[in-house]
Protein backbone atom coordinates (compact mmCIF):
# COMPACT_ATOMS: atom_id res chain seq x y z
CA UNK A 1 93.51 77.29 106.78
CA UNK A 2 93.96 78.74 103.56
CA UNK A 3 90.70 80.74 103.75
CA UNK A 4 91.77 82.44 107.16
CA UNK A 5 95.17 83.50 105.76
CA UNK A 6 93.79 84.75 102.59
CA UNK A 7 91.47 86.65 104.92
CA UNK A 8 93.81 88.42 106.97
CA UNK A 9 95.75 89.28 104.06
CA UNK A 10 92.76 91.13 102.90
CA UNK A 11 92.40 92.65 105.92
CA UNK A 12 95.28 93.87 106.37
CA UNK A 13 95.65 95.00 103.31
CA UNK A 14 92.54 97.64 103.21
CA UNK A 15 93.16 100.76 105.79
CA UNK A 16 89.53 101.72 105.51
CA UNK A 17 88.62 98.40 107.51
CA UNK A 18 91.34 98.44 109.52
CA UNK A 19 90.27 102.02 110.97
CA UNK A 20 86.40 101.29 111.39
CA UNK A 21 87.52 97.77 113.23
CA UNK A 22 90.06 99.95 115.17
CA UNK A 23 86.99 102.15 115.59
CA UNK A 24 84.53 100.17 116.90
CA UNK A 25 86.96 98.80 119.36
CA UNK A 26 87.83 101.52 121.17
CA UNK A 27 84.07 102.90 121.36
CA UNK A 28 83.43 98.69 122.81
CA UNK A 29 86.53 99.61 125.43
CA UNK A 30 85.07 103.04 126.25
CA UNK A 31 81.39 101.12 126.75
CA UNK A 32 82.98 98.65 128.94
CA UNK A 33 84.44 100.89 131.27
CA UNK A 34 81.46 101.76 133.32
CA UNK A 35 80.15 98.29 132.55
CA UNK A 36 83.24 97.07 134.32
CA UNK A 37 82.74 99.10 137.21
CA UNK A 38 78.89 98.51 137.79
CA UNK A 39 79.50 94.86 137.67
CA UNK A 40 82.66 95.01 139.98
CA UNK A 41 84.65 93.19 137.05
CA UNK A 42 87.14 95.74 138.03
CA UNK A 43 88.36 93.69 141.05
CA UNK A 44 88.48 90.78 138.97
CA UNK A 45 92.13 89.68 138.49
CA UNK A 46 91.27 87.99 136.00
CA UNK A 47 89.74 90.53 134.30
CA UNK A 48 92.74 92.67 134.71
CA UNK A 49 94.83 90.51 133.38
CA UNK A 50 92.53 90.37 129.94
CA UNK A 51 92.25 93.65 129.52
CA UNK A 52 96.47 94.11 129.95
CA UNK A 53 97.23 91.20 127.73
CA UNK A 54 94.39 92.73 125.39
CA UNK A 55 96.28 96.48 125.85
CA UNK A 56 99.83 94.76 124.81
CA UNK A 57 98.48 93.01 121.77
CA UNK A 58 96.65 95.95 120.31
CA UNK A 59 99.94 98.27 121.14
CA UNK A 60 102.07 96.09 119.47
CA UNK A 61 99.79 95.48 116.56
CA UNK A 62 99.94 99.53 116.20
CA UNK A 63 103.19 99.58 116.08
CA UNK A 64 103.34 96.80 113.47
CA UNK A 65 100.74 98.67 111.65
CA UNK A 66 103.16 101.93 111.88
CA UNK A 67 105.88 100.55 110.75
CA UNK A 68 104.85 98.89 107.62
CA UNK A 69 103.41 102.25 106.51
CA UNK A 70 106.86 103.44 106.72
CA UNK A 71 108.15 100.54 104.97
CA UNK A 72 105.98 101.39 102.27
CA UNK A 73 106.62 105.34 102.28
CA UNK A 74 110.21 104.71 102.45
CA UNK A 75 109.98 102.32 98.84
CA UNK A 76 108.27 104.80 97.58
CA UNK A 77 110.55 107.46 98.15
CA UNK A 78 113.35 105.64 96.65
CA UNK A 79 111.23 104.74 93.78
CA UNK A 80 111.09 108.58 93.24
CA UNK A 81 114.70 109.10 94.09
CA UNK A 82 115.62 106.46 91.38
CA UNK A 83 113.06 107.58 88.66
CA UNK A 84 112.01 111.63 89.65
CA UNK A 85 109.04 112.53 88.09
CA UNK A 86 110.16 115.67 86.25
CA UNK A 87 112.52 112.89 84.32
CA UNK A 88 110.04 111.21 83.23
CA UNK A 89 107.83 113.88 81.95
CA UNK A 90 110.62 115.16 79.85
CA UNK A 91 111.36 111.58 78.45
CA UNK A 92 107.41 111.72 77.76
CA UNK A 93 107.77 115.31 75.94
CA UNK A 94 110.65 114.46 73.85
CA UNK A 95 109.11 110.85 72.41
CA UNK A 96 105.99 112.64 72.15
CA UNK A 97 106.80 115.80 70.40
CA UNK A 98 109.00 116.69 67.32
CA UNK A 99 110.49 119.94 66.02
CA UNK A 100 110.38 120.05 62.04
CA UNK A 101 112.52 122.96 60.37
CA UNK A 102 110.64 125.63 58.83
């Protein structure tokens, strides 16, 4: 159990992956849409139903996705709020530097 959560974490935590599996899902949807209709799967209730419960979990997994970006954009802008980068060059300037009479 351990090895599946420690998985997903580091799934979720790299974008790169998370686009190409995002990726290669939507090019298998697009495939399966004339493969759906040549094998009549289209009338298929059950096959309906799939590929809505299968549209409601990826939408909502989007929007999970979205918002812990903004999560993560909004701790970021209060990190900058709280410590603004032109501070800390100063602070950086001052320790770093000294002015000696002449």
């Amino acid at each position: 159990m351990s090895l599946i959560k420690s998985l997903w974490a580091s799934v979720q935590g790299d974008p790169i992956l998370m686009r190409r599996v995002n990726g290669w899902f939507t090019i298998l949807w697009i495939v399966m849409i004339p493969v759906s209709i040549i094998t009549g799967w289209i009338s298929s209730v059950a096959y309906v139903a799939a590929l809505s419960l299968w549209a409601l979990v990826s939408g909502h997994w989007s929007a999970w996705q979205a918002a812990r970006v903004e999560v993560t954009q909004q701790a970021e802008a209060a990190e900058r709020e709280a410590n603004p980068i032109e501070k800390r060059v100063v602070d950086q300037l001052v320790q770093s530097t000294t002015v000696d009479p002449i």
